[in-house]
Each structure stands twice: as structure tokens, then as C-alpha cells.
Protein backbone atom coordinates (compact mmCIF):
# COMPACT_ATOMS: atom_id res chain seq x y z
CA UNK A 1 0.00 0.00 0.00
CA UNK A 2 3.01 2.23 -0.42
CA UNK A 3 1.36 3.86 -3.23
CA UNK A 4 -1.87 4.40 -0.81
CA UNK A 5 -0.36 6.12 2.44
CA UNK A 6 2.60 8.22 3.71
CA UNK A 7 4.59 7.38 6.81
CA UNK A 8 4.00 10.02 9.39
CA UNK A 9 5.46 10.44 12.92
CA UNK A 10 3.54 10.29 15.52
CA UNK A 11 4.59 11.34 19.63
CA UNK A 12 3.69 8.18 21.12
CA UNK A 13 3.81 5.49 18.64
CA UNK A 14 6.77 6.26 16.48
CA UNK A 15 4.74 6.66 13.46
CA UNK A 16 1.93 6.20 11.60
CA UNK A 17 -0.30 6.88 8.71
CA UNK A 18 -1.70 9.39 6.35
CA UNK A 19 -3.78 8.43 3.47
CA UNK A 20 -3.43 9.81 -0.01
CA UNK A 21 -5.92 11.37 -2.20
CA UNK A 22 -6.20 7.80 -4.87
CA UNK A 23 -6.15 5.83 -1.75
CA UNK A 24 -10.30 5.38 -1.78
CA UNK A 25 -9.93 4.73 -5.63
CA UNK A 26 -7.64 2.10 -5.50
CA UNK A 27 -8.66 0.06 -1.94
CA UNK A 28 -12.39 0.40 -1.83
CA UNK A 29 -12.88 -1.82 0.38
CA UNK A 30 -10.45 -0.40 3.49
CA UNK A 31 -10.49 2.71 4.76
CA UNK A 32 -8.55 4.93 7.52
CA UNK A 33 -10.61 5.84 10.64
CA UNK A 34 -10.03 9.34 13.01
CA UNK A 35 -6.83 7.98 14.41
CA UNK A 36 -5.19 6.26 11.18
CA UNK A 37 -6.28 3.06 12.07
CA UNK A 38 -6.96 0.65 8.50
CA UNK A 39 -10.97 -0.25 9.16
CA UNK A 40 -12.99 -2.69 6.17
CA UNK A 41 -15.09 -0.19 4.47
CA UNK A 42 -17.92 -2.06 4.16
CA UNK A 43 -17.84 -2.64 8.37
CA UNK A 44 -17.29 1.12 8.49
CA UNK A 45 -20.57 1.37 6.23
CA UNK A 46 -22.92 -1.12 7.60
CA UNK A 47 -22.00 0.33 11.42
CA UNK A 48 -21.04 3.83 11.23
CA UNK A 49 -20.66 4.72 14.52
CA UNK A 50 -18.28 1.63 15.06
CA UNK A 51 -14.63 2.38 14.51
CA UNK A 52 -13.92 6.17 15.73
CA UNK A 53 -11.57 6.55 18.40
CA UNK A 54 -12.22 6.07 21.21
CA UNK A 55 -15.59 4.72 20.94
CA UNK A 56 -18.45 4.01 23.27
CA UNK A 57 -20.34 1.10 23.77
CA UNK A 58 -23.29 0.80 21.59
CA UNK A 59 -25.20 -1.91 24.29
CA UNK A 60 -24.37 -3.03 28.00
CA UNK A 61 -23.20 -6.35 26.90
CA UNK A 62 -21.37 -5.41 23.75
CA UNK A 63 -18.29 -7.26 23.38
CA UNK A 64 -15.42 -5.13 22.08
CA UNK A 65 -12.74 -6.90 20.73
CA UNK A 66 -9.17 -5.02 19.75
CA UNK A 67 -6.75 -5.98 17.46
CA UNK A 68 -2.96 -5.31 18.07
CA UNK A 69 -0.31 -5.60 15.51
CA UNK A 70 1.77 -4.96 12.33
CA UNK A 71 0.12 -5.56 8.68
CA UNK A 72 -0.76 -8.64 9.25
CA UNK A 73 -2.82 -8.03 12.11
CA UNK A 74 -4.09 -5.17 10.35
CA UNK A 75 -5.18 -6.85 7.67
CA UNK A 76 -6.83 -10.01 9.79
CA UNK A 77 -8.94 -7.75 11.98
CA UNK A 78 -10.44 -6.16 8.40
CA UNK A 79 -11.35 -10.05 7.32
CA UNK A 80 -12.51 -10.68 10.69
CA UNK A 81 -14.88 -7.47 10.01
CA UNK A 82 -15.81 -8.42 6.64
CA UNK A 83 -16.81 -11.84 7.49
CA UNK A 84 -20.02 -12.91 9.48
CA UNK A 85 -18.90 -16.29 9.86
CA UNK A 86 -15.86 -14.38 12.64
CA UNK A 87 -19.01 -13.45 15.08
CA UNK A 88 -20.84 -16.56 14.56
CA UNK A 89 -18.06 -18.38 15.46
CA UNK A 90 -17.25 -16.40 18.40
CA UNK A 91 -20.78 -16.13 19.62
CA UNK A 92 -21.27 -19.97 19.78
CA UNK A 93 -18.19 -19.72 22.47
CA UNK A 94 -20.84 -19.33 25.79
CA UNK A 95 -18.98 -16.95 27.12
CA UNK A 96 -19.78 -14.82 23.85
CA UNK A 97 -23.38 -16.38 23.83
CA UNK A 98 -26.33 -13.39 22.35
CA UNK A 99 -23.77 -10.53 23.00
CA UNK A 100 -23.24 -8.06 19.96
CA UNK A 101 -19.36 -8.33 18.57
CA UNK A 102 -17.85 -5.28 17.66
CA UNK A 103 -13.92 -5.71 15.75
CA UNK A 104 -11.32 -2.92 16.25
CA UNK A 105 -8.30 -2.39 14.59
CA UNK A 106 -5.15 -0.73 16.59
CA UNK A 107 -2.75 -2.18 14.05
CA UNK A 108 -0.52 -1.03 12.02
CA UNK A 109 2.13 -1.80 9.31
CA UNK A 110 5.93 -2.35 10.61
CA UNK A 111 4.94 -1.93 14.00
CA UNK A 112 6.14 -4.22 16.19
CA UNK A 113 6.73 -4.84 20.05
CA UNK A 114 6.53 -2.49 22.65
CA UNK A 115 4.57 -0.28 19.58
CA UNK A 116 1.31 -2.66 20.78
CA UNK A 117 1.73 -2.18 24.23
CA UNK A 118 2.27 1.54 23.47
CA UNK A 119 -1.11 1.90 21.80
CA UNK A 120 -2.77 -0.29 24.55
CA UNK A 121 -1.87 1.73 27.22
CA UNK A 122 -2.42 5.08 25.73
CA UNK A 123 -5.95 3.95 24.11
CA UNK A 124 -7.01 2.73 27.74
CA UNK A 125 -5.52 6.32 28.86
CA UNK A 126 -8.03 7.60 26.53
CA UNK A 127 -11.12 5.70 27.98
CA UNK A 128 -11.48 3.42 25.09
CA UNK A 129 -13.46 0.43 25.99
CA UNK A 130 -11.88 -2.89 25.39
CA UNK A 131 -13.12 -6.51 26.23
CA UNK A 132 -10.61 -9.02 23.88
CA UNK A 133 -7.28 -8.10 23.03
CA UNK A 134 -6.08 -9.83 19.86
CA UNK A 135 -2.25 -9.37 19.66
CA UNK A 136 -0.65 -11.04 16.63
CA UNK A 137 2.70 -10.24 15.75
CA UNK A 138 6.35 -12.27 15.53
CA UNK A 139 8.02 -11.46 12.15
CA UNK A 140 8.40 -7.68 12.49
CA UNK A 141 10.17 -8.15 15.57
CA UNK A 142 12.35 -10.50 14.25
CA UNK A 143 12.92 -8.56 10.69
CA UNK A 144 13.61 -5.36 12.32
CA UNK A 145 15.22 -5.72 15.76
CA UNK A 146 18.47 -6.95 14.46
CA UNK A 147 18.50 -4.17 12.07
CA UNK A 148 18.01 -1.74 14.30
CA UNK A 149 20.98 -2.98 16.53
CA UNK A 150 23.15 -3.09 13.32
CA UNK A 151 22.80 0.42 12.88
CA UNK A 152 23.28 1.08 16.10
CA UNK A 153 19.97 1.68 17.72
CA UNK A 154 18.28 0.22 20.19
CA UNK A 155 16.05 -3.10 19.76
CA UNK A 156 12.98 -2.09 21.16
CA UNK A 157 12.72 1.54 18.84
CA UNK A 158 10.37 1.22 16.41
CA UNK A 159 11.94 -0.63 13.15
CA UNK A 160 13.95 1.95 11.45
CA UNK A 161 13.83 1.30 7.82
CA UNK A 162 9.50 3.08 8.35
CA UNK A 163 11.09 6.41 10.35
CA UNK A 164 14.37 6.82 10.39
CA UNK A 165 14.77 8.73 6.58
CA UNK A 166 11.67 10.98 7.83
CA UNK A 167 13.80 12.20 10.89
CA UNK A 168 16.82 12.57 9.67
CA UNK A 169 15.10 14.79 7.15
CA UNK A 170 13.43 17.03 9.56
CA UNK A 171 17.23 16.93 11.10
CA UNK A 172 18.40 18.41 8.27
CA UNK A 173 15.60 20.91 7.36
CA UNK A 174 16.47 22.06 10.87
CA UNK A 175 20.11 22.17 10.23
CA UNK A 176 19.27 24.27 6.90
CA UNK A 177 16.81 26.73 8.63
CA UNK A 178 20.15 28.08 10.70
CA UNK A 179 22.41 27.76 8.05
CA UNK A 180 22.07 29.81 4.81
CA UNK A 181 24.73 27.23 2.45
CA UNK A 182 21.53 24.86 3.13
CA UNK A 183 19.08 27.18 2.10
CA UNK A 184 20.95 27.89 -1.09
CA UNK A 185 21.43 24.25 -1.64
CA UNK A 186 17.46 23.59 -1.31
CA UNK A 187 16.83 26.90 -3.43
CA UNK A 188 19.35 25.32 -5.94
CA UNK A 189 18.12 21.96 -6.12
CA UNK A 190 13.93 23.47 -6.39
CA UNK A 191 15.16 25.46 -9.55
CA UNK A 192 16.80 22.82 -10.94
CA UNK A 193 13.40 20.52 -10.59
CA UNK A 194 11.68 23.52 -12.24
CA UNK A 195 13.82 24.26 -15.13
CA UNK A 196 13.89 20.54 -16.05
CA UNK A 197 9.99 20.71 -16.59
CA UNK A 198 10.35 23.90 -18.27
CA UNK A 199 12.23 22.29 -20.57
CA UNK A 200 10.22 19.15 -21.77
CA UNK A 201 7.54 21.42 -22.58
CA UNK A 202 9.51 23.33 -25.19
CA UNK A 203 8.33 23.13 -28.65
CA UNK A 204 11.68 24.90 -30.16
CA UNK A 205 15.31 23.77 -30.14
CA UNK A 206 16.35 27.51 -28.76
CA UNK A 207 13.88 27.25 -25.56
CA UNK A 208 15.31 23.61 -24.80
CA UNK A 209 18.51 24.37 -25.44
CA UNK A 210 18.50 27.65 -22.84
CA UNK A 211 16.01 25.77 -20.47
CA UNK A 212 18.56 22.92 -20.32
CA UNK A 213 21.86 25.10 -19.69
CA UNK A 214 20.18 26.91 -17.06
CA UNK A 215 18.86 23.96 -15.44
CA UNK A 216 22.39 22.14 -15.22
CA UNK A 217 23.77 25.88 -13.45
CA UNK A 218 21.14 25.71 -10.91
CA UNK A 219 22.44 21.42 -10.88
CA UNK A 220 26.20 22.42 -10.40
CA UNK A 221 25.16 24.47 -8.10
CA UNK A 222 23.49 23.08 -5.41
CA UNK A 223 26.05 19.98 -5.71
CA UNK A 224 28.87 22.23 -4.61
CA UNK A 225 26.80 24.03 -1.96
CA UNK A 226 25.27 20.56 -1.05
CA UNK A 227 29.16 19.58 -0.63
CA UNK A 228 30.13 22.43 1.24
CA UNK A 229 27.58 22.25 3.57
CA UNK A 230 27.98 18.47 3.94
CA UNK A 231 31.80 19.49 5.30
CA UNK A 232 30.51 21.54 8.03
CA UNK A 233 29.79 20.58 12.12
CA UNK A 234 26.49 18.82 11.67
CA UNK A 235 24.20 20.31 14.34
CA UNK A 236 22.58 18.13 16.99
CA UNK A 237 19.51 15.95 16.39
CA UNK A 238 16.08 16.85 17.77
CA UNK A 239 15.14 13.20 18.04
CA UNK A 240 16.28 10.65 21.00
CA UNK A 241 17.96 7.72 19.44
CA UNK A 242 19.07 5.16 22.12
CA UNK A 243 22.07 2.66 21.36
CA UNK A 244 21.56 -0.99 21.39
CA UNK A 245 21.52 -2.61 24.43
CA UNK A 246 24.59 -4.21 26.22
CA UNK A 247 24.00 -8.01 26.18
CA UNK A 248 25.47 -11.81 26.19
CA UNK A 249 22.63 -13.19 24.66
CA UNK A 250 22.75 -13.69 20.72
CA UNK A 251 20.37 -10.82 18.69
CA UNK A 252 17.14 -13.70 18.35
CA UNK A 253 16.82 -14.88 22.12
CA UNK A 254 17.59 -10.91 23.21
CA UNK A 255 14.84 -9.88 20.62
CA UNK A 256 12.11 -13.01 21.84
CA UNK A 257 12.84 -12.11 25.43
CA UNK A 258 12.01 -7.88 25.09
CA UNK A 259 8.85 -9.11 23.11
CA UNK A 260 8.38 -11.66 25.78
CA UNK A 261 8.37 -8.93 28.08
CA UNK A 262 5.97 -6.67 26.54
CA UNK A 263 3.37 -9.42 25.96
CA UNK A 264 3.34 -10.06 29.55
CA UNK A 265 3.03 -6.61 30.66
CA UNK A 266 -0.24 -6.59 28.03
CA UNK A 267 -1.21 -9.36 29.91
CA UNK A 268 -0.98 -8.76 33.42
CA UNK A 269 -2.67 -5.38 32.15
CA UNK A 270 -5.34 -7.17 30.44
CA UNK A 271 -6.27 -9.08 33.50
CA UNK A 272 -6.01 -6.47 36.05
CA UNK A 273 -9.22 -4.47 33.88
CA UNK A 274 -10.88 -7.55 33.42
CA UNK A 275 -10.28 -7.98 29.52
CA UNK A 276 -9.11 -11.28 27.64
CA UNK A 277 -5.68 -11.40 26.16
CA UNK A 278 -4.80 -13.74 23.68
CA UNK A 279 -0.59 -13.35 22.23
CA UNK A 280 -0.42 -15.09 19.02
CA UNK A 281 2.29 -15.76 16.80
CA UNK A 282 1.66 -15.26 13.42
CA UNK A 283 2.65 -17.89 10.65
CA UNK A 284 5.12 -16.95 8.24
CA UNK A 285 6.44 -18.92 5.28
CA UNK A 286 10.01 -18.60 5.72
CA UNK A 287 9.52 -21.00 9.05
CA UNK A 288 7.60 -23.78 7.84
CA UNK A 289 8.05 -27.71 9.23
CA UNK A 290 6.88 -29.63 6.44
CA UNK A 291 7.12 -28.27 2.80
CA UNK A 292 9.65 -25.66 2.00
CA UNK A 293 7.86 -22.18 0.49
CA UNK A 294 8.75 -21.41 -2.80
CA UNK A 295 8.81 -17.78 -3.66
CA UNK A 296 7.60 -15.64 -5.86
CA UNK A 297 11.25 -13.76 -6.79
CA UNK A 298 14.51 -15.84 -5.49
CA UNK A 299 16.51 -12.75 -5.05
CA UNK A 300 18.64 -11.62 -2.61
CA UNK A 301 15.60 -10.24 -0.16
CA UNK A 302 14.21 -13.91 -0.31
CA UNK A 303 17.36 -15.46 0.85
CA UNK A 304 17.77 -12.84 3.79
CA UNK A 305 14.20 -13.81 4.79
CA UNK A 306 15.30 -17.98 4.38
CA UNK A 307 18.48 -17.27 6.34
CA UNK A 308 16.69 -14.89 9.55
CA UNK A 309 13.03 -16.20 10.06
CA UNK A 310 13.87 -19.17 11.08
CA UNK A 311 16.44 -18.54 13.71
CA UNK A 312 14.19 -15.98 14.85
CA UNK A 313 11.43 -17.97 14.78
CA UNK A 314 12.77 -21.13 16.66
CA UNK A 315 13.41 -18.63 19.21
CA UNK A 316 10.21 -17.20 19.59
CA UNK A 317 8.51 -20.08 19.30
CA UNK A 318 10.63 -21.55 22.52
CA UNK A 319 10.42 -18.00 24.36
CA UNK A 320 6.24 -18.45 23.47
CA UNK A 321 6.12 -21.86 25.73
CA UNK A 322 8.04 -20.24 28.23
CA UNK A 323 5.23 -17.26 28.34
CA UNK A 324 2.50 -20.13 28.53
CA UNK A 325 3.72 -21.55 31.30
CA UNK A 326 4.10 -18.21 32.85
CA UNK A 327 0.69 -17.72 32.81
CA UNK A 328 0.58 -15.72 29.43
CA UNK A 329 -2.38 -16.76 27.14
CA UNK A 330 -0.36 -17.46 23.86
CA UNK A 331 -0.94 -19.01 21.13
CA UNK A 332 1.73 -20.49 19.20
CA UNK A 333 0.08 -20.07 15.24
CA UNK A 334 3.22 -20.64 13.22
CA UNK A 335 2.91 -23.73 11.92
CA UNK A 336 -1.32 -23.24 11.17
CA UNK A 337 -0.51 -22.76 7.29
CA UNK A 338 2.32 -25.63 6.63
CA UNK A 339 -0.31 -27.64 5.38
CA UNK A 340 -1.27 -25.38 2.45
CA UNK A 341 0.58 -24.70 -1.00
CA UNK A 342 2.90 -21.22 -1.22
CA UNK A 343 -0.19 -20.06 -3.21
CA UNK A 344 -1.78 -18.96 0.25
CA UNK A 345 1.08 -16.28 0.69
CA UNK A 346 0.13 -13.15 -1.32
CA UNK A 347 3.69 -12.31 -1.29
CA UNK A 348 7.32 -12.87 -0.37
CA UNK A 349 7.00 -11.52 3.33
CA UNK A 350 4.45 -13.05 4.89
CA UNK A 351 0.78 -12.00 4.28
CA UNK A 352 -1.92 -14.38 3.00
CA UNK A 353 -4.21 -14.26 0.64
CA UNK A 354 -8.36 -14.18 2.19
CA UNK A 355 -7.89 -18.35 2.89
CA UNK A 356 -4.60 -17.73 4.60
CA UNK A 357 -6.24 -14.76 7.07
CA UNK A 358 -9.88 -17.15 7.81
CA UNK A 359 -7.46 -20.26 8.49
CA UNK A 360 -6.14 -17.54 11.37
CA UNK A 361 -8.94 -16.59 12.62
CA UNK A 362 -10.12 -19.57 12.48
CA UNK A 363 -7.29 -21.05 15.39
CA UNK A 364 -7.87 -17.74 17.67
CA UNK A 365 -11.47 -18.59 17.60
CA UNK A 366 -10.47 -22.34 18.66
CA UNK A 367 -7.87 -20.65 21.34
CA UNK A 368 -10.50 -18.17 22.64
CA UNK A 369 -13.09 -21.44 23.34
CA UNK A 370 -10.65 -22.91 25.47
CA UNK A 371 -12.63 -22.39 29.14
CA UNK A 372 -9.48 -22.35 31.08
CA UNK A 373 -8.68 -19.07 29.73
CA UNK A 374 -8.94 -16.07 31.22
């Protein structure tokens, strides 16, 4: 949905979203609610009062169920919306017996642990009523964690490949605003964007020819300013950027025990307002136990995904027993797709195609009947 949205930051959760203008065009059948969160259309449509933040409780026994996550969450709470079957299926678990179901999303793409506890917390803050808590999540924190340490920040800050071009942008527009080289570069580089449109729509050889020399002097231009200005003390950052972690542990187990950490703290929170967590780890295809996936491109990308997920995975999937027996509801929802072809991936990452997302929902419904939970 790159095409769709813009990244924007945002003071408590790292960043967000901001939809364009050919967003509606293209996705009919999403949209964005007050907050930025990705709602089905049609659910938006057929209960319009349902997915502003934060809501209210249509009836006394309404069941509010929130969804916590990165795309794919995002994109299961929208097919758990567009899909009766969801609330049938939930409302023949008797604790869900003749109670209306209302599905929230509070997902969103890249995010990944503590971003869900983040939103939690400052959603509750907020008064917004909440009986389930979906969380489904795994492969962003293991795709982005190491990264993050790589380039020297800290685990736990939001994945830096969604915000870390936007800041250091507004680092240097900052930088620019006290120092007049980078105003000349900017002035420089906007002319030479200018003349270069100027001159495809000449219709003589004279007006391309000028439009073109004065473009490349405006292109010179801000390439030596650009240089010189490049040279100079760079002045300090407005943003807070904490280093990685000191630790023994090797990157996986460090990264499965801070999202350990967070899912119990979503828990413990969850219980001590009387809502129902469920922690579920999503499947991905680059950790399957039976057939191998075959993807779509076998490029470079596809064997960094082959060589990560499934270290990452194997740890997470050991650190996810370890929550269970600490009293964590979790559900361990890795392997719930190994049965089916590569064809239920819609792409080299690790979202599904409609199948993929009901065969989900499908398990947390069978989790959620479970009466020992609570």
C-alpha cells in the first residue's frame, strides 16, 4: 500500500499513517478511521458509529474486541470485520453467547513490540473500551530488531527502515533553517526541478537548449553548496535515538525475550481491567516444518528472509512456551498454514491471501473457546 499512504510520525507510537488522495480509488474496500487506524469499508458502512476513536459502547453487553499488531494483524482484523462467519463463530463460544461483537483495529504496518503495548496503554488512557485483546505479531520483531541494533539503535525503537529517513530529514531541514549554504542548496536543487519541466515542454530547439543550460547551473550548483555544507559541524539531532543494548545473549533470544516482556506486561494489564488477552504468533512462510515455500522472486531479499526467520522464529517459538507456562495466554500459530501450498502467501514476506487470514482466525477462535482461559 506504499502507493496508498505516507509514513508520518507520531509522539507516542513512532509513526503512523496518512492516506493519499487515490487511496479510496484504489482500496475500496479499506479505509482509515479518526486515528489512522486501516478499518474494512464495508464494516465502516454497515456500522457507522463503530470504529472512531475512542468509541463508546453501543449496548451493556457489547463485546469489544481489539486488534494489536503490524500488517498482518491489520489486515486479519479487516477479514474478521468483513466476514459474518468471525461473530458466529465467536458467539457460539458461551462466554460470547447473544452478545453483539464489535472488531477494532489498533494495528498497524511495521509496527512491532513495545509499539502494541504503546497503543494499549495510551488507548485505555483515553477511555477506550476494550473486552478481547487480539495481539498477533512475531516477524516484524524479528525482521527489524536486528536491524536496528546493526545500525546502532536500540532493539525495542520502532523498526527503522519506516522512520528513520523521515527524521533525519526534519534533522536536516532544521540544520538548513540556521544555516544559509543549506538554504541555497534547497533553493538550488527546487530550480533545478523547475527548469527541467520547463524544458520538456519546449516546442523549439532555442527554448530547450536555454532551459537545459540553465537547469544544469542551478544542478552544479546546489552539488557544490550541497558539498560544502555536507563538510561543516552537523548540528545536533532533535530526536532521541538510544544505542543498542549491552548483552550476552545472541540478537534472536535478546529480541524473543524484550517481546516476551511486553506481551506479559499486556497481559498482566489485560487481567487487572478484566479484559481477555490472547498473544499469538503469526505464521510466516520462511519458518515452515513440512514443505519448504517457494517464492515468488529468489533474489537476494528472499534469501535474507530464508536465512533470519527461522532462527528468529525457533526462538520465539521456545520463548512463546516459556510465556505459557508463565501464565501468558499465547498461542503459538506458526505452523497453522504448513499444510497449504505457497499459493496462500500473497507475497514474499508473509501475508496471506483471504484463505490464509480465515485459516487464522479460524485457530484464535479455537484458542478463545478454550474455558481455562482467562
Amino acid at each position: 500500500m506504499s502507493g496508498e499512504v505516507r509514513v508520518v510520525l507520531h509522539p507516542y507510537f513512532g509513526y503512523g499513517f496518512k492516506l493519499n488522495a487515490n487511496m479510496a480509488a484504489r482500496l475500496p474496500h479499506v479505509t482509515f478511521n479518526n486515528h489512522g487506524f486501516l478499518q474494512s469499508a464495508d464494516y465502516v458502512r454497515r456500522n457507522p458509529a463503530c470504529c472512531d476513536y475512542p468509541s463508546v459502547r453501543s449496548e451493556p453487553n457489547e463485546v469489544i474486541v481489539g486488534v494489536f499488531g503490524g500488517s498482518v494483524a491489520a489486515s486479519l482484523a479487516v477479514r474478521m470485520q468483513e466476514t459474518p462467519t468471525f461473530t458466529k463463530a465467536l458467539n457460539a463460544i458461551p462466554r460470547f453467547t447473544n452478545k453483539p461483537i464489535r472488531i477494532l483495529s489498533f494495528a498497524l504496518g511495521g509496527h512491532k513490540q513495545p509499539q502494541q503495548l504503546m497503543i494499549l496503554t495510551y488507548y485505555l488512557s483515553l477511555g477506550q473500551p476494550l473486552d478481547m485483546i487480539i495481539n498477533v505479531d512475531g516477524y516484524n520483531e524479528i525482521a527489524t530488531a536486528p536491524g536496528n541494533v546493526d545500525a546502532g539503535t536500540d532493539a525495542n525503537f520502532p523498526g527503522l527502515y519506516m522512520w528513520r529517513r523521515l527524521v533525519d530529514y526534519l534533522d536536516r531541514q532544521a540544520n538548513q533553517a540556521h544555516n544559509p549554504e543549506g538554504v541555497l542548496a534547497n533553493y538550488h536543487l527546487i530550480m533545478t526541478q523547475r527548469w527541467a519541466r520547463h524544458a520538456g515542454s519546449c516546442r523549439t530547439a532555442t527554448c530547450y537548449s536555454l532551459a537545459r543550460l540553465v537547469q544544469f547551473w542551478h544542478q552544479n550548483n546546489s552539488i557544490d553548496v550541497a558539498s560544502t555544507t555536507q563538510a561543516s559541524p552537523a548540528a545536533p539531532s532533535f530526536f532521541q535515538v538510544d544505542p543498542p543494548a549491552a548483552t550476552t545473549q545472541n540478537r534472536y533470544d535478546f529480541a524473543a525475550d524484550r517481546w516476551g516482556t511486553a506481551s506479559e506486561v499486556m497481559q498482566q494489564l489485560s487481567r487487572t481491567r478484566n479484559m481477555l488477552y490472547l498473544h499469538v504468533l503469526q505464521p510466516n512462510q520462511w519458518f515452515r516444518r513440512k514443505s519448504p515455500y517457494s517464492p515468488r522472486r529468489a533474489d537476494e531479499l528472499a534469501a535474507y528472509f530464508n536465512r533470519i526467520v527461522p532462527l528468529g522464529y525457533a526462538a520465539f517459538v521456545a520463548k512463546g512456551a516459556r510465556l505459557r507456562e508463565s501464565g501468558v495466554n499465547f498461542l503459538d500459530a506458526s505452523a497453522v498454514l504448513d499444510d497449504e501450498p505457497s499459493s496462500i502467501y500473497s507475497d514474499d514476506v508473509g501475508h496471506y491471501v483471504p484463505k490464509g487470514y480465515d485459516i487464522l482466525w479460524l485457530a484464535v477462535v479455537q484458542a478463545l473457546a478454550a474455558p481455562e482461559l482467562r
